[in-house]
Protein backbone atom coordinates (compact mmCIF):
# COMPACT_ATOMS: atom_id res chain seq x y z
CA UNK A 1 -2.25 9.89 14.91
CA UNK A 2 -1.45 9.06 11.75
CA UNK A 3 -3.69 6.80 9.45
CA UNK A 4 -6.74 6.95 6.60
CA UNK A 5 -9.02 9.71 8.12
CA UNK A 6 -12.06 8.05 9.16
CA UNK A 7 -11.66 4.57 8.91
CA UNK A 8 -9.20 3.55 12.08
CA UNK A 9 -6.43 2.94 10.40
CA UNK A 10 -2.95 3.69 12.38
CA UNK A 11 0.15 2.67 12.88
CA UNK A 12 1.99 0.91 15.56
CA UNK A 13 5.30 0.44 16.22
CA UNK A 14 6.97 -2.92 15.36
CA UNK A 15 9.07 -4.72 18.08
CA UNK A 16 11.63 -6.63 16.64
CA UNK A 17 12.69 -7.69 12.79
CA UNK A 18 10.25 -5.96 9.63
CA UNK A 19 8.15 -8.57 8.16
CA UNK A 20 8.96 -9.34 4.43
CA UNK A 21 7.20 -8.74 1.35
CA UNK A 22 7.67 -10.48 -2.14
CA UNK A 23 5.76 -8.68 -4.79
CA UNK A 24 4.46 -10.92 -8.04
CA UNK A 25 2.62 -9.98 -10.93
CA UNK A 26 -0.21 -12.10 -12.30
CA UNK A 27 0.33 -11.45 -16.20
CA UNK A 28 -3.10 -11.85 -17.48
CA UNK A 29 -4.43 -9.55 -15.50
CA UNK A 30 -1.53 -7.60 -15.03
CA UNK A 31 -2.16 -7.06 -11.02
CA UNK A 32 1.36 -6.14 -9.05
CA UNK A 33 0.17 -7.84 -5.18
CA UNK A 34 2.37 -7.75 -2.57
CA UNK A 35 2.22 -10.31 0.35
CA UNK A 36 3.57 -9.70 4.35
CA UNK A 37 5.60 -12.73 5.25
CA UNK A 38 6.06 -12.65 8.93
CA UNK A 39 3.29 -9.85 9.72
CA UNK A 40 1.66 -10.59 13.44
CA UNK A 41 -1.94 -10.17 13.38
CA UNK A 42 -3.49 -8.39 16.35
CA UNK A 43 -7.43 -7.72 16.80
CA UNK A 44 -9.16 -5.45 14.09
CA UNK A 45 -10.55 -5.66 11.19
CA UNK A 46 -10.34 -8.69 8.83
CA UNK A 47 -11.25 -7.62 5.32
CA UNK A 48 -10.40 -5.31 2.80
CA UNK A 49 -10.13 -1.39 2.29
CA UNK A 50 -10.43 -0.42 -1.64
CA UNK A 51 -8.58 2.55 -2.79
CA UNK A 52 -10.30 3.98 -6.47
CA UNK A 53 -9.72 6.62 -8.58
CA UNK A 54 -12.44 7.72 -10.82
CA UNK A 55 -10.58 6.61 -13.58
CA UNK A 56 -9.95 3.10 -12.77
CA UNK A 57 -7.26 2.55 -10.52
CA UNK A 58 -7.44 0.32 -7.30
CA UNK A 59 -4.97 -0.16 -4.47
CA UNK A 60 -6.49 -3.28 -2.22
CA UNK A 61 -5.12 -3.29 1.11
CA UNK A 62 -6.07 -6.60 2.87
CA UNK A 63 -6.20 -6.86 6.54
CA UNK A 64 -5.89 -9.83 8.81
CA UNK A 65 -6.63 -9.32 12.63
CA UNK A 66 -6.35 -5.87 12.25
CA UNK A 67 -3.14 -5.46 10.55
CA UNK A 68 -1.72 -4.95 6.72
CA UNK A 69 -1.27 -8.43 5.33
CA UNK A 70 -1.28 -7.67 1.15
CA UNK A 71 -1.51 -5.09 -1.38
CA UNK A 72 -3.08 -5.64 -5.06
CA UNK A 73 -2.54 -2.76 -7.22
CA UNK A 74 -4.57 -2.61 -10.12
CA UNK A 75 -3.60 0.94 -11.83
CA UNK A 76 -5.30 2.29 -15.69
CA UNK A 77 -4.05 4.26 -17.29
CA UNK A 78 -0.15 3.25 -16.75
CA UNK A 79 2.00 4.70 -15.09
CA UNK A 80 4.49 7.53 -15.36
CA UNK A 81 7.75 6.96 -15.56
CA UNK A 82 10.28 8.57 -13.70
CA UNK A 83 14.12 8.99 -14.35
CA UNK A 84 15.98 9.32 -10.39
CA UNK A 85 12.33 8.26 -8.99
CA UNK A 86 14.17 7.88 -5.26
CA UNK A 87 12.34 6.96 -1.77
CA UNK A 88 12.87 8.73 0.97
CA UNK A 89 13.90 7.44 4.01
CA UNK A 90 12.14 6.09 6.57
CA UNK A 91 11.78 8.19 9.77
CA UNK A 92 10.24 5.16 11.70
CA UNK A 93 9.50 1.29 11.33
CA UNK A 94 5.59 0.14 12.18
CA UNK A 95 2.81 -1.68 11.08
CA UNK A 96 -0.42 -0.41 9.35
CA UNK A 97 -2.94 -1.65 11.87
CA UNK A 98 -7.01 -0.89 11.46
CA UNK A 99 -9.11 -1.97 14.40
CA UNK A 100 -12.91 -3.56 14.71
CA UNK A 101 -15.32 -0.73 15.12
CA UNK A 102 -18.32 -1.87 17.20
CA UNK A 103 -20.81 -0.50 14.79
CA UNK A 104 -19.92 -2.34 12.02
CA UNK A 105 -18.47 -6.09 12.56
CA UNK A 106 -19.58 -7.84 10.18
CA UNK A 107 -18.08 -5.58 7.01
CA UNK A 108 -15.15 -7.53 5.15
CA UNK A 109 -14.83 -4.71 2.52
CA UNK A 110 -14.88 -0.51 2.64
CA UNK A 111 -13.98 1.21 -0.54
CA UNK A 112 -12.80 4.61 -0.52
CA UNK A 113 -12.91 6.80 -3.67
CA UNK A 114 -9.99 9.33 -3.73
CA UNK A 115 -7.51 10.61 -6.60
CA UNK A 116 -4.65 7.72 -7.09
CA UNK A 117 -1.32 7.83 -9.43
CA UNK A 118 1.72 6.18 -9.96
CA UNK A 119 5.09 6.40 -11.19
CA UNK A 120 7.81 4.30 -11.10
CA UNK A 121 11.70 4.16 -12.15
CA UNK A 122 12.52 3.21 -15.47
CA UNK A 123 13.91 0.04 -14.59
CA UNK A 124 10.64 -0.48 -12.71
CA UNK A 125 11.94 -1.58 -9.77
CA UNK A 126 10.74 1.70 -7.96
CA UNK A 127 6.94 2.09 -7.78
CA UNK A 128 5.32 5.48 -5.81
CA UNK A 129 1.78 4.99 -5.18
CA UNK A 130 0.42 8.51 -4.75
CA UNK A 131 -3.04 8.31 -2.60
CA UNK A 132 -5.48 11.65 -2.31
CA UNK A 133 -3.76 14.96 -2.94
CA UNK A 134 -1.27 15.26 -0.23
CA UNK A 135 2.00 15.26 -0.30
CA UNK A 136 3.65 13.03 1.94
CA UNK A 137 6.04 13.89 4.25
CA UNK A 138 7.01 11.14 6.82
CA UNK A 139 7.50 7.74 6.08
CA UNK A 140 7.12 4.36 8.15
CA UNK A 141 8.29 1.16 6.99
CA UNK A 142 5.78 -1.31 7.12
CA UNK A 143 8.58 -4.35 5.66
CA UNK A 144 11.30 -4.40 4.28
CA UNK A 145 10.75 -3.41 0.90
CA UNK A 146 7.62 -1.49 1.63
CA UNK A 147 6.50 1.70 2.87
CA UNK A 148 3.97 4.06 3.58
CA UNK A 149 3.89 7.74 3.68
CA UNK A 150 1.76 10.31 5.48
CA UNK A 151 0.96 14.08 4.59
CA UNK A 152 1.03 17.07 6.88
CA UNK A 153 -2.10 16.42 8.78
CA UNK A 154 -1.26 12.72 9.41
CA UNK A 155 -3.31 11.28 6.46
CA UNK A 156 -2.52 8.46 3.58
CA UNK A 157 -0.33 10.29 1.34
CA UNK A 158 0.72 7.16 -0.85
CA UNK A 159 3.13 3.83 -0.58
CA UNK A 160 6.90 3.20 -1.87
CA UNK A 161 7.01 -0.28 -3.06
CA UNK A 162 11.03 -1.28 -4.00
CA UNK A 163 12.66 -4.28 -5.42
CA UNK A 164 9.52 -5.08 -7.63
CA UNK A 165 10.43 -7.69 -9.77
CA UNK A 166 9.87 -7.06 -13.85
CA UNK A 167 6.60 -7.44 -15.25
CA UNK A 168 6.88 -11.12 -17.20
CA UNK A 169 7.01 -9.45 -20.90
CA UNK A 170 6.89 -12.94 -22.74
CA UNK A 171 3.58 -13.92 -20.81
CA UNK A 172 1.82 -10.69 -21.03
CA UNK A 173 0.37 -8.11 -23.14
CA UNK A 174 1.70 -5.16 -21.39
């Protein structure tokens, strides 16, 4: 079963169209989030799980009912860029679902402290976010310009975000 080792997380198949995602940057704070038009909740977890990297990088994933509503990716130091940075296909289409464990209802927020990086094209329009040390080796679509990728042993190996809009240069410090 694939999903983050010890917190739930799986995914399910999706019946019927991918949900769709439109990624925005905020430009003062320079956060890329990424929002799941069209993503059916089902019962699970509402809250967050907080991907961070000793040296200050966060991935957010937001749940609703169980399932993967949003991203925020918060990343320092920048990221490397990449010339041919190219996603691999998708091997499957699904959602990224986390259910309610019994033990714990009431928690709206886990973090998780693991090694993070990114790279993206040089057009920027490609982002990889690498999660742990895994590589990954099958990916699921999760929407349609967002995936998620899985290592050998069925663990997060990192996300493939595409058609990310530019980050607003004349608003920003970046």
């Amino acid at each position: 079963m694939k999903g983050v080792r010890g917190y739930g997380a799986q995914i399910e198949p999706i019946v019927g169209e991918l949900p769709r995602v439109e990624f925005q940057w905020d430009a003062e704070t320079e956060i890329l989030s990424g929002v799941l038009q069209g993503a059916k909740p089902a019962r699970g977890l509402t809250g967050s799980i907080e991907l961070e990297d000793a040296k200050g990088a966060v991935i957010t994933l937001d749940f609703q009912g169980g399932v993967l509503r949003a991203l925020e990716i918060v990343v320092w130091p920048p990221a490397n860029t990449v010339e041919g940075l190219t996603p691999p296909q998708p091997g499957e289409q699904g959602r990224l679902v986390v259910p309610s464990r019994p033990s714990q209802p009431g928690i709206a927020v886990v973090e998780v402290d693991l090694p993070l990086g990114v790279e993206r094209s040089p057009d920027e329009s490609v982002v990889h976010l690498r999660v742990g040390t895994g590589r990954g080796r099958e990916c699921v679509a999760l929407a349609d310009h967002l995936m998620v990728e899985f290592d050998q042993n069925g663990d997060l190996a990192g996300f493939w975000l595409l058609d990310v809009p530019p980050f607003p240069e004349s608003e920003g410090t970046r």
